[in-house]
C-alpha atoms as a PDB file:
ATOM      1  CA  UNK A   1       0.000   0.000   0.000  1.00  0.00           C
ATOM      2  CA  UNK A   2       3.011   2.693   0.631  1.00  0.00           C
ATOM      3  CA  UNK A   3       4.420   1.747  -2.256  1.00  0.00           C
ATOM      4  CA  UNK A   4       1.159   2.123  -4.754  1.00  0.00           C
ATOM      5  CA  UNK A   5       0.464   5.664  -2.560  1.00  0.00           C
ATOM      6  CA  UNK A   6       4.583   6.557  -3.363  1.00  0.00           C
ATOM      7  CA  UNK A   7       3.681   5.544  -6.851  1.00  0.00           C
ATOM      8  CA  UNK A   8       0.962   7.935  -7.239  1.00  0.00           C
ATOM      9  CA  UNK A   9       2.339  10.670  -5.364  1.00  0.00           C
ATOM     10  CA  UNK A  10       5.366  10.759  -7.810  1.00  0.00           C
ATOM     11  CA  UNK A  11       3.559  10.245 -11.118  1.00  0.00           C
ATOM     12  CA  UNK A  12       1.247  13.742 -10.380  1.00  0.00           C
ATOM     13  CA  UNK A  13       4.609  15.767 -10.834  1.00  0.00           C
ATOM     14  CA  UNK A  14       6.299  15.871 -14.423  1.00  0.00           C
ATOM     15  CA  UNK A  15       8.516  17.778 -16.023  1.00  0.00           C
ATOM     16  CA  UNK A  16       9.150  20.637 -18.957  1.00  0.00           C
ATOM     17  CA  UNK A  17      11.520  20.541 -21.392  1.00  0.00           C
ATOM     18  CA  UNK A  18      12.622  23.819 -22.619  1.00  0.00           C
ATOM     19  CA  UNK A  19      15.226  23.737 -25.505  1.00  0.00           C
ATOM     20  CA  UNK A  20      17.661  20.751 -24.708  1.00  0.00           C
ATOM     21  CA  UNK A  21      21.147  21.679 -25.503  1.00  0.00           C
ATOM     22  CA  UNK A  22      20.888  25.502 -24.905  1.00  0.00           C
ATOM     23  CA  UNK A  23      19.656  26.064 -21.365  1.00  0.00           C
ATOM     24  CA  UNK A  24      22.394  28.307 -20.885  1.00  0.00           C
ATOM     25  CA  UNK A  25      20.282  30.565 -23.592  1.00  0.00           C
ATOM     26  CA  UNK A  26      17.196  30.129 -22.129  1.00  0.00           C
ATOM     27  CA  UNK A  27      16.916  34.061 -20.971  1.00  0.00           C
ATOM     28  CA  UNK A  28      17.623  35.073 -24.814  1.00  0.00           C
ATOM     29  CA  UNK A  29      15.562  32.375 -26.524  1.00  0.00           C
ATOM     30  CA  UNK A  30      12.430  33.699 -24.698  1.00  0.00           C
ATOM     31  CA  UNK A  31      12.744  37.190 -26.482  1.00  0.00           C
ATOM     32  CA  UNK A  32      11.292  36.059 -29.796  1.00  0.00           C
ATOM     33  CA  UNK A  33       8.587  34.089 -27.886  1.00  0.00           C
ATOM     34  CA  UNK A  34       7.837  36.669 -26.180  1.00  0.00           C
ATOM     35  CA  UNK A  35       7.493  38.900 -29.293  1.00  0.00           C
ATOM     36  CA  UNK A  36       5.753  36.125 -30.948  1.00  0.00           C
ATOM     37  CA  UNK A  37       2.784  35.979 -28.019  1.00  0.00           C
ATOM     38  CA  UNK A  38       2.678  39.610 -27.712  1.00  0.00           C
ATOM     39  CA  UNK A  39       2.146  40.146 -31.855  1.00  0.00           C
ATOM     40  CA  UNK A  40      -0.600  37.277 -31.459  1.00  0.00           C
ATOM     41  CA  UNK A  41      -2.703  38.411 -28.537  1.00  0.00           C
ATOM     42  CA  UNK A  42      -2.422  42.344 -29.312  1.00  0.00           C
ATOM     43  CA  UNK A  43      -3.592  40.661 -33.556  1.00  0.00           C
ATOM     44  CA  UNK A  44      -6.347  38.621 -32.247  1.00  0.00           C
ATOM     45  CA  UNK A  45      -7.718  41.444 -29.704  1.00  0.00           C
ATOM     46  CA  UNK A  46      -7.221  43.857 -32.209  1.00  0.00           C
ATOM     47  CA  UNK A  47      -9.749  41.477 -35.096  1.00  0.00           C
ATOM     48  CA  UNK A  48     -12.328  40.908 -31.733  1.00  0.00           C
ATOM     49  CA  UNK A  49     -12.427  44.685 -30.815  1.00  0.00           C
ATOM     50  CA  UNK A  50     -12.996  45.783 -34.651  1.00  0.00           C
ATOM     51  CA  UNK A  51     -15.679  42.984 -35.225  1.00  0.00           C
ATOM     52  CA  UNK A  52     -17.676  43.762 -31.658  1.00  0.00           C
ATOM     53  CA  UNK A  53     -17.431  47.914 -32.294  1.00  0.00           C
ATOM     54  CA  UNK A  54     -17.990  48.420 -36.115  1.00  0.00           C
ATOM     55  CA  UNK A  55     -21.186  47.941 -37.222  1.00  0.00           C
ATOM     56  CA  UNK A  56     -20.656  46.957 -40.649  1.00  0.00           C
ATOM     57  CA  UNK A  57     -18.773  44.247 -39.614  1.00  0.00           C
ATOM     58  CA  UNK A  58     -21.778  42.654 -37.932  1.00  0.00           C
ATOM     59  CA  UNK A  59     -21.516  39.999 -40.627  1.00  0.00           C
ATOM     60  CA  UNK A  60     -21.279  36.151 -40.788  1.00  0.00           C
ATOM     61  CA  UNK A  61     -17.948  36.429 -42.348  1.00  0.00           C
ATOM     62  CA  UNK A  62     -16.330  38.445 -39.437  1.00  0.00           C
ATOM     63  CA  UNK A  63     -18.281  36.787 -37.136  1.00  0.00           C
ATOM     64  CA  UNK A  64     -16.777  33.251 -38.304  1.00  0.00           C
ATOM     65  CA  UNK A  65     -13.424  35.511 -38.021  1.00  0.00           C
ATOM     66  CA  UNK A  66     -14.354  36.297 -34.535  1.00  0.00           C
ATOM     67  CA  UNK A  67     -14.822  32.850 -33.616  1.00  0.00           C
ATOM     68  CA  UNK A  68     -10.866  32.208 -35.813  1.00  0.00           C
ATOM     69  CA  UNK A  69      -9.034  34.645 -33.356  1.00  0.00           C
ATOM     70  CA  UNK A  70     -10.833  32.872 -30.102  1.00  0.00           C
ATOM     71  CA  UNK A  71      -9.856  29.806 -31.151  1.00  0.00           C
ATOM     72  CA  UNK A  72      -6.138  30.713 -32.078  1.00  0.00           C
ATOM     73  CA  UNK A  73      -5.792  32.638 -28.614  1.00  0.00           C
ATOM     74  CA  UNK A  74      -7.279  29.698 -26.875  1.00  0.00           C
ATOM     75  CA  UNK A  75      -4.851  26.883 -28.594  1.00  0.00           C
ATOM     76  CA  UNK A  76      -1.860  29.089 -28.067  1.00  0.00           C
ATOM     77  CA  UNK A  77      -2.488  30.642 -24.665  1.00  0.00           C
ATOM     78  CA  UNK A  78      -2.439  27.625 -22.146  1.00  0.00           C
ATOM     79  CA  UNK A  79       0.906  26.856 -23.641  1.00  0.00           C
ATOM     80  CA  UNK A  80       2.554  30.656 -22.598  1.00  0.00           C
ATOM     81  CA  UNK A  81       2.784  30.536 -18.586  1.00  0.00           C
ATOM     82  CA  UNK A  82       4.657  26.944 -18.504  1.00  0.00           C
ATOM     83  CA  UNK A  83       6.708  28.218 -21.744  1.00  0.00           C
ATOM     84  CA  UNK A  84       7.604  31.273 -19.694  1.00  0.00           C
ATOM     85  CA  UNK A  85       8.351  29.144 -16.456  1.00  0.00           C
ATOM     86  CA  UNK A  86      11.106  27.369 -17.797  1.00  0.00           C
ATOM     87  CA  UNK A  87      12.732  30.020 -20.122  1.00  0.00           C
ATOM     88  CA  UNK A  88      12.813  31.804 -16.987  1.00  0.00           C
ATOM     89  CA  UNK A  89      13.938  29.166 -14.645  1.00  0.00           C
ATOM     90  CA  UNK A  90      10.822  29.636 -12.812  1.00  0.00           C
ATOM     91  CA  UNK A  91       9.870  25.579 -12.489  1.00  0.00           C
ATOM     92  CA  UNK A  92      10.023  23.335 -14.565  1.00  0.00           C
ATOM     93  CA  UNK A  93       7.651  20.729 -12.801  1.00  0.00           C
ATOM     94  CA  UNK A  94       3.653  20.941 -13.606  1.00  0.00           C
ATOM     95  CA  UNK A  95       1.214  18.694 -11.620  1.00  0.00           C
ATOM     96  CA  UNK A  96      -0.843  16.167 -13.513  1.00  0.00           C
ATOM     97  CA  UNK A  97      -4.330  17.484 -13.045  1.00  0.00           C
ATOM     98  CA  UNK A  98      -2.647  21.058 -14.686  1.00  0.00           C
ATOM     99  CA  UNK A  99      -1.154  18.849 -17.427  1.00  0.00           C
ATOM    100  CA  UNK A 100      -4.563  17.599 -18.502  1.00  0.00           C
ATOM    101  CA  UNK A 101      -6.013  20.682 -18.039  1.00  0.00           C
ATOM    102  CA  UNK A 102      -3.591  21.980 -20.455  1.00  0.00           C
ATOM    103  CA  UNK A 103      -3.530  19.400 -22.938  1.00  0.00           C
ATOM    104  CA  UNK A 104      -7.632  19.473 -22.708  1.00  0.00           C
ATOM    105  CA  UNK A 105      -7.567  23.742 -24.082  1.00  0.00           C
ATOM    106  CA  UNK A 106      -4.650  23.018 -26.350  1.00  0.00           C
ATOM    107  CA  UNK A 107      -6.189  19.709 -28.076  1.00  0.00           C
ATOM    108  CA  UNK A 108      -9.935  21.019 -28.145  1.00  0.00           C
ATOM    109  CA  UNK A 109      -9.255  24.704 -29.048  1.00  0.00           C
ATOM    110  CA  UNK A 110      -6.930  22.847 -32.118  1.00  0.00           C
ATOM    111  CA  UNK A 111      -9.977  20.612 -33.317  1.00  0.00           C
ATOM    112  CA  UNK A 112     -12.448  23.843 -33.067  1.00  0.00           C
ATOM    113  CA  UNK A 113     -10.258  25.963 -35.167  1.00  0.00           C
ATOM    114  CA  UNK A 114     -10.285  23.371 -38.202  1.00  0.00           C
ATOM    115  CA  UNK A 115     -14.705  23.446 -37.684  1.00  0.00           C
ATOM    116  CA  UNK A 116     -14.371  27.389 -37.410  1.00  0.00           C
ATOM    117  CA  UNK A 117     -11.949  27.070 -40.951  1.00  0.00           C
ATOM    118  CA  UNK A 118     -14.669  24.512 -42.231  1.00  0.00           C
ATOM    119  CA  UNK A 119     -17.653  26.994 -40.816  1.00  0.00           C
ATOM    120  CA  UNK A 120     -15.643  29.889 -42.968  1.00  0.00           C
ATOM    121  CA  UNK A 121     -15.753  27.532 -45.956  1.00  0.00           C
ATOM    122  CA  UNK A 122     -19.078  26.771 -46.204  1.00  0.00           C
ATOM    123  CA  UNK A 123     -19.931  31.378 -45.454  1.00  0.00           C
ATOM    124  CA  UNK A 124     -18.109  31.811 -48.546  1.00  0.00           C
ATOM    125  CA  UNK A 125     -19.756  29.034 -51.028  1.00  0.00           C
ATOM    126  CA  UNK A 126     -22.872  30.266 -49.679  1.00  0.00           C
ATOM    127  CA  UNK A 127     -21.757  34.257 -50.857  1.00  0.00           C
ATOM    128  CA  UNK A 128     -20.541  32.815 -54.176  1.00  0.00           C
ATOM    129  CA  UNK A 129     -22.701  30.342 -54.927  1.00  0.00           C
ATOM    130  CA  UNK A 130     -25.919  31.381 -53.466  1.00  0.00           C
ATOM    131  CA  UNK A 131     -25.593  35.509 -52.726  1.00  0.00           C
ATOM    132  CA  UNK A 132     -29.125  36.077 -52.861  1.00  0.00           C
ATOM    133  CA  UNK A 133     -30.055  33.881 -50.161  1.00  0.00           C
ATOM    134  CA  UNK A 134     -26.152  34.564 -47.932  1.00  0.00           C
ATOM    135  CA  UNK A 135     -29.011  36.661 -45.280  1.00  0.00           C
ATOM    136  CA  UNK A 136     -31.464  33.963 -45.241  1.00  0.00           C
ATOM    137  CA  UNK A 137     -29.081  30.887 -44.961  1.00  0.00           C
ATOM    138  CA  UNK A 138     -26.183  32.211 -42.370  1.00  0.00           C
ATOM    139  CA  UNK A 139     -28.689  33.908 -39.507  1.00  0.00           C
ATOM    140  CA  UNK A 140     -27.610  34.556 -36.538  1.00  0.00           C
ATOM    141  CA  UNK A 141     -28.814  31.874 -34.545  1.00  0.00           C
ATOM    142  CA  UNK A 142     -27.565  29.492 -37.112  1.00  0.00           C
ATOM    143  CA  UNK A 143     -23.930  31.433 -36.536  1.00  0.00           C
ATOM    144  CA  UNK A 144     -24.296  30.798 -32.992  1.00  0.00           C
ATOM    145  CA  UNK A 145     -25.211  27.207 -33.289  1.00  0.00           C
ATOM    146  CA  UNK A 146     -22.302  27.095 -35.714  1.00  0.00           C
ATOM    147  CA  UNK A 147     -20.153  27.661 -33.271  1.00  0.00           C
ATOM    148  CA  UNK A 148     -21.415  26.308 -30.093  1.00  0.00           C
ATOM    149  CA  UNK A 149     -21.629  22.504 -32.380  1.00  0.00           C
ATOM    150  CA  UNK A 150     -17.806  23.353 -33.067  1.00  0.00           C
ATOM    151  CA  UNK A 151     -16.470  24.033 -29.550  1.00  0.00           C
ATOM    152  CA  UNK A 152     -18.544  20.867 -28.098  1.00  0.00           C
ATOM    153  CA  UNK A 153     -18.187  18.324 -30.760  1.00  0.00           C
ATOM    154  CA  UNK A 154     -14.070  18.932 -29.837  1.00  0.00           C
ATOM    155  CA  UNK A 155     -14.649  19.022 -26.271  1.00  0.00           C
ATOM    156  CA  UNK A 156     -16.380  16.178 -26.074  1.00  0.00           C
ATOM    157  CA  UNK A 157     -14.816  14.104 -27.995  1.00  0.00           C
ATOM    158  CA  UNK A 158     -11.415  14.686 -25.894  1.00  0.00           C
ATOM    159  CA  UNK A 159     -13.125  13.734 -22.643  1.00  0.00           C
ATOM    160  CA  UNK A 160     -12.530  10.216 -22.498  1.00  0.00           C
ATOM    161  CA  UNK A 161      -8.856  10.318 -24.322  1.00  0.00           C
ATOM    162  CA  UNK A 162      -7.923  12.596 -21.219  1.00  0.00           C
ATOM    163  CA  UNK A 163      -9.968  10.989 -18.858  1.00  0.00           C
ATOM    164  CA  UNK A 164      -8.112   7.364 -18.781  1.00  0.00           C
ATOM    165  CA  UNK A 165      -4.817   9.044 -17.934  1.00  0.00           C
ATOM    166  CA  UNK A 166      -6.194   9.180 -14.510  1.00  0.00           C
ATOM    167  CA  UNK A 167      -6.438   5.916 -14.311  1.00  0.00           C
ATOM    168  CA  UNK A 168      -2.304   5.095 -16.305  1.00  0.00           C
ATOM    169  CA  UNK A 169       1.144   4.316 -13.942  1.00  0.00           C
ATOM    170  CA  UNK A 170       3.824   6.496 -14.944  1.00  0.00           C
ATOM    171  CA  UNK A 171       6.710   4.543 -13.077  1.00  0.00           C
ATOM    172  CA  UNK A 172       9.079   5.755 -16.321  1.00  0.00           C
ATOM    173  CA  UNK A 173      10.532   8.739 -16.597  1.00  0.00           C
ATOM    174  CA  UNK A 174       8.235  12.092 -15.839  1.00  0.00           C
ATOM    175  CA  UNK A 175      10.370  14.161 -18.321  1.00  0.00           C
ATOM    176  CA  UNK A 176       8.149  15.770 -21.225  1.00  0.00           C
ATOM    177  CA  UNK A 177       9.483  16.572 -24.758  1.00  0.00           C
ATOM    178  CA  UNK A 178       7.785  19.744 -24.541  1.00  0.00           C
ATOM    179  CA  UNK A 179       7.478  22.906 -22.260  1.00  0.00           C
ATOM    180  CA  UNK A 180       3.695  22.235 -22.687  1.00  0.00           C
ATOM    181  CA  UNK A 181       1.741  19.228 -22.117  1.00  0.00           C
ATOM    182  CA  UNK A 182       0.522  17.149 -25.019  1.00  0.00           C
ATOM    183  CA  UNK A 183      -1.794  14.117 -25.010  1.00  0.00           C
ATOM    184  CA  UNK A 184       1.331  11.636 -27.379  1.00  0.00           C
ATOM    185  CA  UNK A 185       4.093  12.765 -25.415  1.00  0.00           C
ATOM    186  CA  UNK A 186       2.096  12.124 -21.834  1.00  0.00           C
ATOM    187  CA  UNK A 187       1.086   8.349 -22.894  1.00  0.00           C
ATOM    188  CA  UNK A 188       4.533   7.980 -23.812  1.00  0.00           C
ATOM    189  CA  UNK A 189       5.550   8.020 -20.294  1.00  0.00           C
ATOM    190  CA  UNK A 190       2.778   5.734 -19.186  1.00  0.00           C
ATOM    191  CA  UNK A 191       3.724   2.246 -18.170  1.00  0.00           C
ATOM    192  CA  UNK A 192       0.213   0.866 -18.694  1.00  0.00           C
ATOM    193  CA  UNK A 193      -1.511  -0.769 -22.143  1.00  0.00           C
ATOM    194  CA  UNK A 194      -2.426   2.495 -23.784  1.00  0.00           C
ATOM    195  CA  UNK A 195      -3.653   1.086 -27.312  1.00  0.00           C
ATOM    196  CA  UNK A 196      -7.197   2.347 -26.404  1.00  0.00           C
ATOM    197  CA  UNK A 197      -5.713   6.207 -26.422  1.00  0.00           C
ATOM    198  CA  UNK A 198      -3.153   5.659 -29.381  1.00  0.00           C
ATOM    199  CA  UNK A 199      -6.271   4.092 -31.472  1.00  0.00           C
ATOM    200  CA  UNK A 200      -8.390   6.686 -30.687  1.00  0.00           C
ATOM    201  CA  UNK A 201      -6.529   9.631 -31.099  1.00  0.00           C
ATOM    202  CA  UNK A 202      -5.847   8.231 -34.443  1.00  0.00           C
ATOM    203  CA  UNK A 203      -9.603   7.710 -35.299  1.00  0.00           C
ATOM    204  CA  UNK A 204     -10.175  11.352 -33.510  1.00  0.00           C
ATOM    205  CA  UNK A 205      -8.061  12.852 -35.782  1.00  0.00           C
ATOM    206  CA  UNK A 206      -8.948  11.298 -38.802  1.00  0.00           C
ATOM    207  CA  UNK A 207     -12.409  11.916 -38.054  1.00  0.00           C
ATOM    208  CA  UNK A 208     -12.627  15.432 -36.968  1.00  0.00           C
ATOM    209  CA  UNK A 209      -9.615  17.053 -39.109  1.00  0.00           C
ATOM    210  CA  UNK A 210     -10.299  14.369 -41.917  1.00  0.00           C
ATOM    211  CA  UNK A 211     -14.341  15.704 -42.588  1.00  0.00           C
ATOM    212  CA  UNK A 212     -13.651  19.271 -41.693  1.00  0.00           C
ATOM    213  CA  UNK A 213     -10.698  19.109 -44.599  1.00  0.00           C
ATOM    214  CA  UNK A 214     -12.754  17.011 -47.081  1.00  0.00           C
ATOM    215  CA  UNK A 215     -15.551  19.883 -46.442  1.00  0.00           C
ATOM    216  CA  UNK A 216     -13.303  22.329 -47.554  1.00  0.00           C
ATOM    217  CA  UNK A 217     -12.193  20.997 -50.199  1.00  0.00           C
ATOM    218  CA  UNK A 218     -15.910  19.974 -51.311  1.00  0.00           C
ATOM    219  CA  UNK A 219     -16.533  23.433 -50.626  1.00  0.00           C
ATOM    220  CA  UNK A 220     -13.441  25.133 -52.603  1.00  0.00           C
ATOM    221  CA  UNK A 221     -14.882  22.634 -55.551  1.00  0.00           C
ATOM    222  CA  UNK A 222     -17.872  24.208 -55.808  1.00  0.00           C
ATOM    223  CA  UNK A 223     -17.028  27.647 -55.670  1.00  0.00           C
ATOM    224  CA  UNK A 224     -14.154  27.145 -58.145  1.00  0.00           C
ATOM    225  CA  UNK A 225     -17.049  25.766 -60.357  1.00  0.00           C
ATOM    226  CA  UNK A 226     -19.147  28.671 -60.171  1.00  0.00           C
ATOM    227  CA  UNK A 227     -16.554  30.964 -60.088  1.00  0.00           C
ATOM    228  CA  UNK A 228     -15.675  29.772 -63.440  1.00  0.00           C
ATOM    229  CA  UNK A 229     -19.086  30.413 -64.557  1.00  0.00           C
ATOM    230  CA  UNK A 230     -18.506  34.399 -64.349  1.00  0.00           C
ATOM    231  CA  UNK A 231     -18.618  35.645 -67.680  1.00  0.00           C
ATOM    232  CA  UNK A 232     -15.562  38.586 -66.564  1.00  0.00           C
ATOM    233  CA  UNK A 233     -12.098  38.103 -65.572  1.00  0.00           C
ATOM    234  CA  UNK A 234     -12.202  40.820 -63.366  1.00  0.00           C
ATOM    235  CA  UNK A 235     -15.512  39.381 -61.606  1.00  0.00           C
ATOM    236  CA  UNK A 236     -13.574  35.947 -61.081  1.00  0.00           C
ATOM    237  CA  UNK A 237     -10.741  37.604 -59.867  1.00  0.00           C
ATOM    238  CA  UNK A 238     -13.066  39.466 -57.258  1.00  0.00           C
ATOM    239  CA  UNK A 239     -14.657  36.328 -56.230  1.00  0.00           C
ATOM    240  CA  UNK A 240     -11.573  34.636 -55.977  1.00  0.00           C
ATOM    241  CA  UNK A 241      -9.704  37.708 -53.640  1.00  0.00           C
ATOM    242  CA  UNK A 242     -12.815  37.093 -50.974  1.00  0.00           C
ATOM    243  CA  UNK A 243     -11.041  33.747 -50.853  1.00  0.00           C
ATOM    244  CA  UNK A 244      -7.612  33.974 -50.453  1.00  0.00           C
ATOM    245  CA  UNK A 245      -7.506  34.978 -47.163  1.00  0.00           C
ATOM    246  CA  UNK A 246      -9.191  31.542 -45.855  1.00  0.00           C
ATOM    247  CA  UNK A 247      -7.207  29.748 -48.072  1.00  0.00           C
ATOM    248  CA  UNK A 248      -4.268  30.961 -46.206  1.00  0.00           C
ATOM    249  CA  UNK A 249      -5.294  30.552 -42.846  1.00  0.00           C
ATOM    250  CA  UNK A 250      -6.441  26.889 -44.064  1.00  0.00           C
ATOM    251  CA  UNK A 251      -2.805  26.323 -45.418  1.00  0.00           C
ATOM    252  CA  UNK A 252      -1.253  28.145 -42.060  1.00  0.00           C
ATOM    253  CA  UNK A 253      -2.967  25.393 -39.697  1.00  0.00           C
ATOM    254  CA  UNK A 254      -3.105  22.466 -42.007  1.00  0.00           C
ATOM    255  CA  UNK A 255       0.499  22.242 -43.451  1.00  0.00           C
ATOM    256  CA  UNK A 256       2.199  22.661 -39.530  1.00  0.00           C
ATOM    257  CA  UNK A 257      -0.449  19.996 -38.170  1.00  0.00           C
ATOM    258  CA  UNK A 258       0.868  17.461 -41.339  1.00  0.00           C
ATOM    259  CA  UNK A 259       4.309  17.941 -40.720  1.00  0.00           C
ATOM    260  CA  UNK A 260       4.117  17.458 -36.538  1.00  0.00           C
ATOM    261  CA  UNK A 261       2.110  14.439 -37.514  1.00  0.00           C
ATOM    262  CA  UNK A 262       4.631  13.239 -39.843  1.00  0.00           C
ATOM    263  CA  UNK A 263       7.350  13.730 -37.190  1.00  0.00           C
ATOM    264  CA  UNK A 264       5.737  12.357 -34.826  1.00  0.00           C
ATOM    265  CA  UNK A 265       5.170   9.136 -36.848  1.00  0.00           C
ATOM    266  CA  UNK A 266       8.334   8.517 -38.741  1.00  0.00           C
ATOM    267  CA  UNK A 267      10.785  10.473 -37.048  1.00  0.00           C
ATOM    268  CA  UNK A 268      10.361   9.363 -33.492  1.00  0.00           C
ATOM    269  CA  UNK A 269      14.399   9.374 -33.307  1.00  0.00           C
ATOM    270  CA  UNK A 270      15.270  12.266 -34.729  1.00  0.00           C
ATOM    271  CA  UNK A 271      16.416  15.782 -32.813  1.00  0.00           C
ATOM    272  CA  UNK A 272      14.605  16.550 -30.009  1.00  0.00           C
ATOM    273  CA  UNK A 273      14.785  20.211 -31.149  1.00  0.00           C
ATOM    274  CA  UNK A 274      12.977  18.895 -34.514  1.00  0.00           C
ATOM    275  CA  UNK A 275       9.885  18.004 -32.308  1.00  0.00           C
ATOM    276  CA  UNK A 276      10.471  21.536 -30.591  1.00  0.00           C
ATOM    277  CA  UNK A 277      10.348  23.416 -33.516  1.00  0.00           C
ATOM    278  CA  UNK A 278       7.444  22.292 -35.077  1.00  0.00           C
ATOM    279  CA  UNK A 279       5.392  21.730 -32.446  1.00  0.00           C
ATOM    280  CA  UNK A 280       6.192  25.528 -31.385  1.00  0.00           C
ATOM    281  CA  UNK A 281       5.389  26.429 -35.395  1.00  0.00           C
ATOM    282  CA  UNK A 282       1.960  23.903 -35.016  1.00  0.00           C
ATOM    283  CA  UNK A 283       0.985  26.626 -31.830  1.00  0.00           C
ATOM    284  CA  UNK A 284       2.352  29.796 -32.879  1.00  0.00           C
ATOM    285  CA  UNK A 285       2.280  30.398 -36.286  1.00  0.00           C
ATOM    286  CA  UNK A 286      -1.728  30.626 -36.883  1.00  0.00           C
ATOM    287  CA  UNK A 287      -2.383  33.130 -34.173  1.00  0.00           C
ATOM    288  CA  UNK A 288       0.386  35.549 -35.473  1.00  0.00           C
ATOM    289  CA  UNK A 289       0.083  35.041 -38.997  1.00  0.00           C
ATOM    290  CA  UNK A 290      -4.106  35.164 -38.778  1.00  0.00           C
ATOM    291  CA  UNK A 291      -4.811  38.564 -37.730  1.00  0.00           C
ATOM    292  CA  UNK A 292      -2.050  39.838 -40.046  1.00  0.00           C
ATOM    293  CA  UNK A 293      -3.184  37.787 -43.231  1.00  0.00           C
ATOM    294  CA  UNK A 294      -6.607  39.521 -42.852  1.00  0.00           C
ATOM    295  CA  UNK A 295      -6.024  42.825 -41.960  1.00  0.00           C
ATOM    296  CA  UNK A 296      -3.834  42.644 -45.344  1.00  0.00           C
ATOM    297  CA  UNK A 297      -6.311  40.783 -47.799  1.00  0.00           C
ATOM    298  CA  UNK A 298      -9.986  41.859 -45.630  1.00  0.00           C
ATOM    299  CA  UNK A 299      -9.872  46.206 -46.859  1.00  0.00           C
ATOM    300  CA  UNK A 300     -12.671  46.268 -44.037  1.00  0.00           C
ATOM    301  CA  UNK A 301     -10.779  44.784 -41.273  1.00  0.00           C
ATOM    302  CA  UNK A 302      -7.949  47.104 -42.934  1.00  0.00           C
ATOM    303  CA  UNK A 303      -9.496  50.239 -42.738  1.00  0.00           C
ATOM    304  CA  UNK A 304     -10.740  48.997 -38.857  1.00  0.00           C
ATOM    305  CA  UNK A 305      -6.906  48.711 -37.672  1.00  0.00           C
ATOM    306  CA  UNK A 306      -6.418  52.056 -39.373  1.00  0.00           C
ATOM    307  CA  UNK A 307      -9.280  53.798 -37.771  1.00  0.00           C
ATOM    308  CA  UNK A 308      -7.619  52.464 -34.462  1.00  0.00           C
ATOM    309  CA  UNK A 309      -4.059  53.895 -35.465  1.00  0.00           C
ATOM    310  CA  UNK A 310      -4.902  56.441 -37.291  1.00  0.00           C
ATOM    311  CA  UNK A 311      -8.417  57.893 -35.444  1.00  0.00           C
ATOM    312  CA  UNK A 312      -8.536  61.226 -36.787  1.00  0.00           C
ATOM    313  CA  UNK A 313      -7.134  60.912 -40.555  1.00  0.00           C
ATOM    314  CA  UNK A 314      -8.813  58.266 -40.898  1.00  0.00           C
ATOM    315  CA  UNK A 315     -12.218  59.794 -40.040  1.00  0.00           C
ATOM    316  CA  UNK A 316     -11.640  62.757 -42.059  1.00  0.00           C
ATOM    317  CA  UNK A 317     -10.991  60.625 -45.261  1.00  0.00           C
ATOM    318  CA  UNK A 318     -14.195  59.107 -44.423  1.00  0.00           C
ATOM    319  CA  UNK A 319     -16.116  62.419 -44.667  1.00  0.00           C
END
């Protein structure tokens, strides 16, 4: 009995990994994190406060956007305390029940973004294929139902992946790969039968990322076929521009999630730092390169980060 409660008491403490090799660095390496948060909260608070004060952005396109820059803050946020902890030489320990916790936001807040991206999709072959009916199809209460369906569909479906990790040894090693908890590198330490949560996780992912993709792309088929019903080059062109900025943001979260996959998978021996660097991309990338992809391509959400800037000028060009 003191040895199972010994057991336990050791496997609720684990511990970060910052950037093996360079812990001397540690101080300096945070810098560009640092910048990297700061450009994606101040981006993504920027997009919410334009949306929720301009009223002509009270859309379902910037809506959907709305729901984007929640989703990116809440997948890359949970990660930035423990980050900071161990750049800092704070602690590098983190109790189990704050480990799930963790990997709970980070994995469900990463399954909603691909349903927002898929919700986005299917707002913009409703405005190209069916404009005259874009009010009458995307209400608001469908827009809200939208989204609520997206954040509970992931939720739920990581409940009982996380929940059997209660119930795993860890009598290995409590070191993690990362400075952030994730559900593969956490039932890598277990010393327990963990097929249910490596089959699962595979069916999870095929199942949630695999029909939210294939919706896109049945939804990019469509509007590529009507778009090449336009008579004008400059109205396919047009139609086309009111996509590119999804298609980014699709490409920005799709392309990082492939390659950590693909590392994960087949490169289980390479450099640690090859893990760290593209899990870090997988986090960081979408919510800094989101905001600044739209307010480029979007001239509404434009002219909104200029009216903040700019107040005055900006106003008197208006009049």
């Amino acid at each position: 009995m003191a040895t199972s409660n010994s057991s336990n008491s050791l496997s609720s403490t684990f511990y970060l990994t910052g950037i093996p090799g360079y812990e001397e660095f540690h101080h300096w390496i945070s810098i560009p994190f640092c910048l990297l948060y700061l450009v994606g909260i101040m981006g993504n608070c920027t997009i919410l406060h334009i949306v929720r004060t301009d009223p002509r952005l009270h859309e379902p396109m910037y809506y959907f956007l709305a729901m984007l820059s929640l989703t990116d803050m809440g997948m890359s946020m949970p990660t930035m305390i423990s980050l900071f902890r161990v750049l800092w030489s704070i602690s590098r320990e983190i109790q189990f029940n704050i480990c799930v916790v963790q990997m709970f936001l980070i994995h469900t807040f990463s399954f909603s973004e691909s349903s927002v991206l898929l919700a986005m999709a299917f707002d913009r072959y409703v405005a190209i294929c069916h404009p005259l009916r874009y009010a009458t199809i995307l209400t608001p209460r469908l827009i809200i139902k939208i989204g609520l369906a997206a954040l509970l569909r992931s939720a739920l479906a990581m409940i009982p992946l996380l929940a059997r990790l209660a119930f795993f040894p860890f009598c290995h090693s409590h070191i993690l790969s990362h400075s952030y908890c994730l559900h593969q590198d956490m039932i890598r330490l277990a010393c327990a039968d963990t097929k249910f949560n490596v089959i699962y996780g595979l069916v999870l992912i095929s199942a949630l990322w695999g029909m939210d993709s294939l919706g896109i792309f049945v939804s990019y088929m469509y509007i590529l076929h009507s778009i090449l019903r336009i008579a004008s080059r400059e109205g396919r062109l047009k139609a086309l521009n009111t996509c590119a900025s999804h298609i980014c943001a699709v490409l920005i979260l799709y392309v990082p999630m492939i390659g950590l996959s693909i590392v994960h998978r087949f490169a289980k021996h390479s450099s640690p730092l090859i893990h760290i660097f593209m899990a870090h991309i997988y986090l960081l990338v979408p919510p800094v390169l989101n905001p600044i992809i739209y307010s480029v391509k979007t001239k509404q959400i434009r002219q909104g980060v200029l009216h903040l800037l700019f107040p005055t000028k900006i106003s008197s060009t208006m009049m």
